[in-house]
N, C-alpha and C. Protein backbone atom coordinates (compact mmCIF):
# COMPACT_ATOMS: atom_id res chain seq x y z
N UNK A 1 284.32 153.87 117.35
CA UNK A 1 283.63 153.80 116.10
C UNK A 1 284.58 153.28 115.03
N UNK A 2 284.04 152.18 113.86
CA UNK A 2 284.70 152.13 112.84
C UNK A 2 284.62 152.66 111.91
N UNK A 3 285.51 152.73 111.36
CA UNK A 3 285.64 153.24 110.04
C UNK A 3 285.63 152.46 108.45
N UNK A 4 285.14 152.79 107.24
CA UNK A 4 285.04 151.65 106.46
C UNK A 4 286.52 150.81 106.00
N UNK A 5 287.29 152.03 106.38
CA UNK A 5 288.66 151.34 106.04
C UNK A 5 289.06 149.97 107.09
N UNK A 6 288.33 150.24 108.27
CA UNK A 6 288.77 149.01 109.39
C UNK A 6 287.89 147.76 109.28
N UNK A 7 286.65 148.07 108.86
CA UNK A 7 285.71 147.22 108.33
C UNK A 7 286.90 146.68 107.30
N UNK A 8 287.05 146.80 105.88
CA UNK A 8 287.37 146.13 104.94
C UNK A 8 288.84 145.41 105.63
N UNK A 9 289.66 146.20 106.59
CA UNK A 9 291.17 145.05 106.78
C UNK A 9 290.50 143.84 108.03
N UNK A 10 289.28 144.14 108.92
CA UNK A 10 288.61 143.00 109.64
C UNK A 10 287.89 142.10 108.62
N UNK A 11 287.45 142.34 107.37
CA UNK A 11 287.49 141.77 106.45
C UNK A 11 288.15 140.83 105.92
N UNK A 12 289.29 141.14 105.43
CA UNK A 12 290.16 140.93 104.97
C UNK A 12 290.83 139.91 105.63
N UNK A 13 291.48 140.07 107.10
CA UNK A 13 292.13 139.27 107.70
C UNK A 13 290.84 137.69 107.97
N UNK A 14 289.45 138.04 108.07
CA UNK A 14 288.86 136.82 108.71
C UNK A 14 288.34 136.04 107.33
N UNK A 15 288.81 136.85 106.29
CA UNK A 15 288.87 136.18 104.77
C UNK A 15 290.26 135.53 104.39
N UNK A 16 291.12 135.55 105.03
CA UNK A 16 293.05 135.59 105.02
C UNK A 16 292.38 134.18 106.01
N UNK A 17 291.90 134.37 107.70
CA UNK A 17 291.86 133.16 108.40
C UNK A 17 291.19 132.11 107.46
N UNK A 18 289.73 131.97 107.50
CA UNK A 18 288.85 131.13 106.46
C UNK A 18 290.29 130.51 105.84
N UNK A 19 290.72 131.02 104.86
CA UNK A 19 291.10 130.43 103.28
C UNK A 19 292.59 129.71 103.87
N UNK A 20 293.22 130.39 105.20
CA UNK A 20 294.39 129.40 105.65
C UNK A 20 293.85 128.21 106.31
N UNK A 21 292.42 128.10 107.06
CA UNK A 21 292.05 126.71 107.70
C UNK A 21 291.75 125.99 106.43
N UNK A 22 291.01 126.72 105.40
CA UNK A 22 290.76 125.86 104.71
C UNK A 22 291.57 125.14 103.37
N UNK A 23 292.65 125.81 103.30
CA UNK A 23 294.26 124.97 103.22
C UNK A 23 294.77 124.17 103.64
N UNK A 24 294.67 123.94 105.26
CA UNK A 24 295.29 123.52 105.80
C UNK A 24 294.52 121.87 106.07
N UNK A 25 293.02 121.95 105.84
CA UNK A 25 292.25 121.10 106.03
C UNK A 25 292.50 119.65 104.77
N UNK A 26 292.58 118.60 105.25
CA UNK A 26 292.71 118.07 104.47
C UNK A 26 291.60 117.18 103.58
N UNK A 27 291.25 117.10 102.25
CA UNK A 27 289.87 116.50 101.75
C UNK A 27 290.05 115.24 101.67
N UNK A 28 289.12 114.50 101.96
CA UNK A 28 288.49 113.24 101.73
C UNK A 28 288.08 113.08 103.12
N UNK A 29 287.36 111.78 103.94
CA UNK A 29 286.64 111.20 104.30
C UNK A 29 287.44 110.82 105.37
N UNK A 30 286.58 111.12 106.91
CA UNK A 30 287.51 110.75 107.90
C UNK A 30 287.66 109.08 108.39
N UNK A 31 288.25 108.63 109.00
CA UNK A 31 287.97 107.54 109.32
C UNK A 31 286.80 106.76 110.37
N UNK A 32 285.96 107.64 110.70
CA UNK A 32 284.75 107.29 111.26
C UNK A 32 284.15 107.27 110.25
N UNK A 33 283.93 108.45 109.73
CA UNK A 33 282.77 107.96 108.20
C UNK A 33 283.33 106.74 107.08
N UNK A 34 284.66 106.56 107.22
CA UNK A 34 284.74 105.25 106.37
C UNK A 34 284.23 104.46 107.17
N UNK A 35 284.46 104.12 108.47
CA UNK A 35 283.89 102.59 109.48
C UNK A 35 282.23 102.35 108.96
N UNK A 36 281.95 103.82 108.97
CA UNK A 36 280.69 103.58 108.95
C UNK A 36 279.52 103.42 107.97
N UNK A 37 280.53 103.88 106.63
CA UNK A 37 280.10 103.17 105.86
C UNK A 37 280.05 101.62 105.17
N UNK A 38 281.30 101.34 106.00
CA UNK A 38 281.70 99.75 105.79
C UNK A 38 280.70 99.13 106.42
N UNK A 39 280.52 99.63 107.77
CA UNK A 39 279.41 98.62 108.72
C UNK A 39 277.98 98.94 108.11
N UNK A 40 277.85 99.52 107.31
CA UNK A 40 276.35 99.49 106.21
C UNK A 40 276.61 98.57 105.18
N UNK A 41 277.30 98.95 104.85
CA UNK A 41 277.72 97.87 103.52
C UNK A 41 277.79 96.35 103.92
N UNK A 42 278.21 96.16 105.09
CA UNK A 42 278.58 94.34 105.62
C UNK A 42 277.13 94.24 106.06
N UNK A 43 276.27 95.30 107.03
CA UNK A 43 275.07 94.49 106.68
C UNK A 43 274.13 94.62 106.00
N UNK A 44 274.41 95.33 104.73
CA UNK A 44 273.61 95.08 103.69
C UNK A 44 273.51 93.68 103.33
N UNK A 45 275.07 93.66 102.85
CA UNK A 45 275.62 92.01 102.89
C UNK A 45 275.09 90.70 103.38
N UNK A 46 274.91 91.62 104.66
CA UNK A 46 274.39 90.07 105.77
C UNK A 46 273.37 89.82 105.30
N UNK A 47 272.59 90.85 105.59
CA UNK A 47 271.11 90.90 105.00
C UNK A 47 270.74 89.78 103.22
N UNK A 48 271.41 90.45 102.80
CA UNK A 48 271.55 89.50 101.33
C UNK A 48 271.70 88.30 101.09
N UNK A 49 272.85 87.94 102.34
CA UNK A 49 273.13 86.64 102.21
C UNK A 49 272.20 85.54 103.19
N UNK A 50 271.57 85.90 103.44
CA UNK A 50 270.38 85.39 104.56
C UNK A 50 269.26 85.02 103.58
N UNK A 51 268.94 85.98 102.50
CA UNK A 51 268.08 86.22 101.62
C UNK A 51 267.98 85.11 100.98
N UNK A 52 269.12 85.39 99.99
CA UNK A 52 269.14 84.33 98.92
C UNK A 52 268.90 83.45 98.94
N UNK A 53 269.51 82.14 99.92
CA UNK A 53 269.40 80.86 99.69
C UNK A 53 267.58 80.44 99.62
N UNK A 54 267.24 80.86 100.24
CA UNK A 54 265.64 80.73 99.76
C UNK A 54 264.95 81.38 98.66
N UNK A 55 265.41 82.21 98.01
CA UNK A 55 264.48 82.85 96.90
C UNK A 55 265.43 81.85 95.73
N UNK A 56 266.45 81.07 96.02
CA UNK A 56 267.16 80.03 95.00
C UNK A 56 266.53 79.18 95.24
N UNK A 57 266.03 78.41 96.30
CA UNK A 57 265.25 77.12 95.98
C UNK A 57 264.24 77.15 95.70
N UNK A 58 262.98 78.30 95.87
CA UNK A 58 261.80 78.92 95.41
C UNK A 58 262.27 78.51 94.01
N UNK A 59 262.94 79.54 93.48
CA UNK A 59 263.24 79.37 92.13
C UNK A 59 263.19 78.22 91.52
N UNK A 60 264.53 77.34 92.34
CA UNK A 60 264.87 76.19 90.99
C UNK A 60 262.46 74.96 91.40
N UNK A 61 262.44 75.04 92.52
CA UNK A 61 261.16 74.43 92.49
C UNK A 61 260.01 75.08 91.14
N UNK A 62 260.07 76.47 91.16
CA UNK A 62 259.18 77.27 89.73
C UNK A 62 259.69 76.54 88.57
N UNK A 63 261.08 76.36 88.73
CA UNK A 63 261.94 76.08 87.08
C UNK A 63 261.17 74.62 86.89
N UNK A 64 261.67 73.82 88.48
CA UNK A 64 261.22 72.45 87.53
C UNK A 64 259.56 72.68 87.80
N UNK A 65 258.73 72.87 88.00
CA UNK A 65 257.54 72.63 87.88
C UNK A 65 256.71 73.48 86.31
N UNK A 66 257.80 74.42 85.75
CA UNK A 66 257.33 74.60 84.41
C UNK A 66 258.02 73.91 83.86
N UNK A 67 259.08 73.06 83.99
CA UNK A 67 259.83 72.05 82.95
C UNK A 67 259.02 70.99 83.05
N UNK A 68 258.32 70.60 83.51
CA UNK A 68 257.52 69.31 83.88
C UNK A 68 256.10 69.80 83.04
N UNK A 69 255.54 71.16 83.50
CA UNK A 69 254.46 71.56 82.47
C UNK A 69 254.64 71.59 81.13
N UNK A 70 255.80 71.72 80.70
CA UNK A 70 256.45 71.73 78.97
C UNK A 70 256.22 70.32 78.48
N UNK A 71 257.00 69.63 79.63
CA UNK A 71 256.88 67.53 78.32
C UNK A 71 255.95 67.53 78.78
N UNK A 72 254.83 67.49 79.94
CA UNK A 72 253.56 67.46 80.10
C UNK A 72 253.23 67.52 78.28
N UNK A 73 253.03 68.90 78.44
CA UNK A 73 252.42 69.22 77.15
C UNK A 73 252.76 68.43 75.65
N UNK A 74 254.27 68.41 75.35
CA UNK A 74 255.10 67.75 75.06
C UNK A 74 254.83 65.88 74.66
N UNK A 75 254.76 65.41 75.55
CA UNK A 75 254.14 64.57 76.33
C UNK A 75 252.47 63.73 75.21
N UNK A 76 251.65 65.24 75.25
CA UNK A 76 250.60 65.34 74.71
C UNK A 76 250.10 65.63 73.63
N UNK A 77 251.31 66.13 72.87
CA UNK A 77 251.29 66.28 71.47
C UNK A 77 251.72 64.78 70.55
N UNK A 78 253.05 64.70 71.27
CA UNK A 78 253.67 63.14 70.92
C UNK A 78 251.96 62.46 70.82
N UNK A 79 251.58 62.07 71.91
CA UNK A 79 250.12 61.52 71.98
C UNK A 79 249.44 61.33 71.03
N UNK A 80 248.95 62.44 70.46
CA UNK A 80 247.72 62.99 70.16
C UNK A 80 248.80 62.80 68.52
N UNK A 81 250.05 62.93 68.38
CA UNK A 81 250.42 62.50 66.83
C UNK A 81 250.38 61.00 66.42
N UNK A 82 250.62 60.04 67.90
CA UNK A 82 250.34 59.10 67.65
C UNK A 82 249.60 57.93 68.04
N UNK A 83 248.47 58.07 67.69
CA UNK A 83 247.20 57.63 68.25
C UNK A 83 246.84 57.09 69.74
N UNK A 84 247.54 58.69 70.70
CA UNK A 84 247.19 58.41 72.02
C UNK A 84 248.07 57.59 72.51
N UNK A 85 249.07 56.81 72.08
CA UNK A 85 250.34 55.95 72.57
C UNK A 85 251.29 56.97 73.32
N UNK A 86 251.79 56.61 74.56
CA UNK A 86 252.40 57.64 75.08
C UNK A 86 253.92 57.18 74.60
N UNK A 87 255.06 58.47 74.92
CA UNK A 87 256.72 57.73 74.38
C UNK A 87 256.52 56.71 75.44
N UNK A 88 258.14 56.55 74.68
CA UNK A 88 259.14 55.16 75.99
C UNK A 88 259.38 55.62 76.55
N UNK A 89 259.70 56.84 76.21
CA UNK A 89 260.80 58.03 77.53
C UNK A 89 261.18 59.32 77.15
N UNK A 90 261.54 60.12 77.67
CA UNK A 90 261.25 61.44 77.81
C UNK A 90 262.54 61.58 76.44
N UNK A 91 263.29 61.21 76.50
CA UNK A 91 264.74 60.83 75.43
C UNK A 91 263.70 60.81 74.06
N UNK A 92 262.84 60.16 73.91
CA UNK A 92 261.98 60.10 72.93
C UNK A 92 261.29 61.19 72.46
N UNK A 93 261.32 62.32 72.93
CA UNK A 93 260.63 63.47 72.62
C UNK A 93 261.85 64.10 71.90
N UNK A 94 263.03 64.35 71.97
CA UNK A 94 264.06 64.97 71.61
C UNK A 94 264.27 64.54 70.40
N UNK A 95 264.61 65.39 69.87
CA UNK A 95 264.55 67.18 69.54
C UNK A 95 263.42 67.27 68.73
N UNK A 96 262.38 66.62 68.07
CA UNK A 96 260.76 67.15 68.09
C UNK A 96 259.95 67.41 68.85
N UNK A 97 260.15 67.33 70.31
CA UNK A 97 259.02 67.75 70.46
C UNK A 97 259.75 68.91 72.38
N UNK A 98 260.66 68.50 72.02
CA UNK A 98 261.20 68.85 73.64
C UNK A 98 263.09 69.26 73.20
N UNK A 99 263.62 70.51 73.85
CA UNK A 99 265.10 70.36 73.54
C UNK A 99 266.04 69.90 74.16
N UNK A 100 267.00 69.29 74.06
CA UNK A 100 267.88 68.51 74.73
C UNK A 100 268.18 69.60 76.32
N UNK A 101 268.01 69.06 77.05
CA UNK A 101 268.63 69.54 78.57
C UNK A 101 267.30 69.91 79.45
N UNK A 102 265.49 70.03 78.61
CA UNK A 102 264.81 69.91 79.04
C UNK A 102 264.62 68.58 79.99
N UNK A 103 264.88 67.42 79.83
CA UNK A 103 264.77 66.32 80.35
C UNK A 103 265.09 66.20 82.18
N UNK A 104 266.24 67.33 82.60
CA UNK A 104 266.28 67.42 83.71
C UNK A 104 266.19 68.38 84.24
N UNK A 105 265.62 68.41 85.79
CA UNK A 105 264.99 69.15 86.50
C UNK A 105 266.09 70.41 86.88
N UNK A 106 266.17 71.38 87.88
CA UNK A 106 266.87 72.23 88.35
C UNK A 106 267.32 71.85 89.04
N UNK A 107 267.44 70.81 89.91
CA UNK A 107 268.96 70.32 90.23
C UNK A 107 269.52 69.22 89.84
N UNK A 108 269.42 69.37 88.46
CA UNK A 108 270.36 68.72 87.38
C UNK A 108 270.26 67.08 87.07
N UNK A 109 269.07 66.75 87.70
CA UNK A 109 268.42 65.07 87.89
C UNK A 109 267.47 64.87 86.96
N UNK A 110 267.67 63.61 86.55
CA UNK A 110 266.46 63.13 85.00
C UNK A 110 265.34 63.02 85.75
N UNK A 111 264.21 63.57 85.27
CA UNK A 111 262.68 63.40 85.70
C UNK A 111 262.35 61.82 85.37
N UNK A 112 261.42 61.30 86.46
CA UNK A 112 261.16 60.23 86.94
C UNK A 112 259.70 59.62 85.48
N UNK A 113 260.06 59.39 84.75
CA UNK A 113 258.82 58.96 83.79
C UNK A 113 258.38 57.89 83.89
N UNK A 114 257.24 57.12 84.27
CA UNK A 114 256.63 55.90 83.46
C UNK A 114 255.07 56.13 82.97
N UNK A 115 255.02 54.96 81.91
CA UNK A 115 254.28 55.10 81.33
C UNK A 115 253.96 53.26 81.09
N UNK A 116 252.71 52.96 81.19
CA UNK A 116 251.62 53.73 81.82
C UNK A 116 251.68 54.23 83.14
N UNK A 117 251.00 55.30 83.53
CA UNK A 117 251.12 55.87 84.94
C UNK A 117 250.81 54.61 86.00
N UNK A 118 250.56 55.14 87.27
CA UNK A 118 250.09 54.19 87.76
C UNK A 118 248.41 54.95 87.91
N UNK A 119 247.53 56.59 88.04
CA UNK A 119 245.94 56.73 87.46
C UNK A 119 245.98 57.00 86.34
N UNK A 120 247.19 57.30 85.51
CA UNK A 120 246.88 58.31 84.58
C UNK A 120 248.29 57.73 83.29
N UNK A 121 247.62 58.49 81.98
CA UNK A 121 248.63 57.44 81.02
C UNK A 121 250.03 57.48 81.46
N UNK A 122 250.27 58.35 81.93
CA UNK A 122 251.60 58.65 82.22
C UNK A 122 252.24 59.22 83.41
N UNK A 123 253.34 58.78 83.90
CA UNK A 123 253.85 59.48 85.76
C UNK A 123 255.02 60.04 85.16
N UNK A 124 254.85 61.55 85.61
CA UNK A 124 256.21 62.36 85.56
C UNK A 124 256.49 63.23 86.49
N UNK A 125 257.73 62.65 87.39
CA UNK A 125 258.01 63.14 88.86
C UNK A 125 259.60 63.94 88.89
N UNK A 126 259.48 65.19 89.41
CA UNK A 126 261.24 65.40 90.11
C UNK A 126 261.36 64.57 91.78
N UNK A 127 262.73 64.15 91.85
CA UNK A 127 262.85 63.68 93.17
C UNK A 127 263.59 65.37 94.07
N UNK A 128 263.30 66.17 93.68
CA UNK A 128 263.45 67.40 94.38
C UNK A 128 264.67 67.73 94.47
N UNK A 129 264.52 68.42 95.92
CA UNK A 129 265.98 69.07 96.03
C UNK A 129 266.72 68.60 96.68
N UNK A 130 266.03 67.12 97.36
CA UNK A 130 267.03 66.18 97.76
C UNK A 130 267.83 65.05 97.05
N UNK A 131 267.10 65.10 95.91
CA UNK A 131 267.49 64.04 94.70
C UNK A 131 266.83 62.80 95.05
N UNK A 132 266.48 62.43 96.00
CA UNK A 132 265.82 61.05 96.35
C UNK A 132 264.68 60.61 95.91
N UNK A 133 264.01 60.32 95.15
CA UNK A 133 262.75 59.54 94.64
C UNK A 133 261.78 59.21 95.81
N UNK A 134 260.71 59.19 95.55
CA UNK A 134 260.16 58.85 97.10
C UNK A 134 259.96 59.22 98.29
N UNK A 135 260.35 60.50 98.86
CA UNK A 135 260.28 61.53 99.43
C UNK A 135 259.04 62.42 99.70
N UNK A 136 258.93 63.07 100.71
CA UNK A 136 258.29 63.96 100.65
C UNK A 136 258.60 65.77 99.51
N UNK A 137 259.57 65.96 99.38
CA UNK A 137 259.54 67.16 98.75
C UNK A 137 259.74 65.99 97.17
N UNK A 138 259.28 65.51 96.85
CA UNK A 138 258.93 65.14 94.88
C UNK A 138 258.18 65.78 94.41
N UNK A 139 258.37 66.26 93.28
CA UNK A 139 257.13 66.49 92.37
C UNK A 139 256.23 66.43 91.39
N UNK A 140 255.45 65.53 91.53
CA UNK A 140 254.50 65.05 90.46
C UNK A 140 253.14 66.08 89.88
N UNK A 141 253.71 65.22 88.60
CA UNK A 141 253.21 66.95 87.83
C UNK A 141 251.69 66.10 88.07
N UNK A 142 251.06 65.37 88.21
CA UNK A 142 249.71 65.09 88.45
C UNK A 142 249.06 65.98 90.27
N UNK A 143 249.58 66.49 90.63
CA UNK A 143 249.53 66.54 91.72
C UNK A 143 249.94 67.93 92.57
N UNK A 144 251.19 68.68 91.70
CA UNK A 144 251.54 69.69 91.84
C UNK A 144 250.42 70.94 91.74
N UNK A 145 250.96 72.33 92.28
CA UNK A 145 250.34 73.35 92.18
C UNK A 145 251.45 74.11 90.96
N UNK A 146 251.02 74.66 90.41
CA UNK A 146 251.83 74.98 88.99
C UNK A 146 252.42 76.74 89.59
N UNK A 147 251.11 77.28 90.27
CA UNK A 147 251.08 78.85 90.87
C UNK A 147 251.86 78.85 92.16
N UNK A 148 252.28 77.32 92.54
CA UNK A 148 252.99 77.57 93.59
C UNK A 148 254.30 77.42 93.76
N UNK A 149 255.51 78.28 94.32
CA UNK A 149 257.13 77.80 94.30
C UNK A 149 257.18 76.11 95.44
N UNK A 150 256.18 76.52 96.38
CA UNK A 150 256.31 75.19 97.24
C UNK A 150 255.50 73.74 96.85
């Protein structure tokens, strides 16, 4: 039988063990849990970098197809101030009616203007994201989907 006095020193000593392991233990993070948080992190990474390059060309295609809706408009004011005569060139809108650096598309190329169009008073095209004129990925704002990145 115990006694309370043997209770409190079995106490005591497995309160004495505890507090020496946990001295002796050292804090921070072992090296499996670092690996393994690294190998989350790299393919988060991967993951990301897979991502991007397409939600960037989505993009710059949105950018120029509302830069093209702007001198569109642009375009139509000039017009309509002067009795329906379209500009010479998109240079001609600046700085009344359009701001300087509007003129080129998102990848950094002057939009394709003539005037008269060849249906319509006026042709205003990006040569895309290949830069080439004439192409299949161009975009003519007569022709484009405005709601669409493609």
């Amino acid at each position: 039988m115990t006694t309370p006095d043997t209770n409190n020193t079995l106490d005591q000593r497995i309160d004495a063990t505890i507090l020496r392991s946990y001295k002796q233990a050292r804090p921070g993070f072992s090296l499996i849990e670092l690996t393994a948080v690294l190998v989350i992190i790299g393919l988060l990474m991967a993951g990301a970098a897979i991502a991007v390059p397409g939600y960037l060309s989505r993009a710059r295609t949105r950018v120029t197809k509302t830069s093209m809706t702007t001198i569109k408009t642009a375009i139509n004011t000039y017009m309509a101030d002067n009795a329906g005569t379209p500009p010479e060139s998109i240079s001609t809108l600046i700085p009344n009616y359009i701001e300087p650096g509007t003129e080129l598309d998102a990848w950094d190329q002057p939009f394709v203007y003539r005037a008269p169009g060849q249906s319509q008073a006026f042709d205003l095209i990006s040569s895309g994201p290949d830069k080439e004129i004439q192409t299949s990925d161009d975009i003519n704002i007569w022709t484009m989907d405005v709601n669409s990145a493609d």
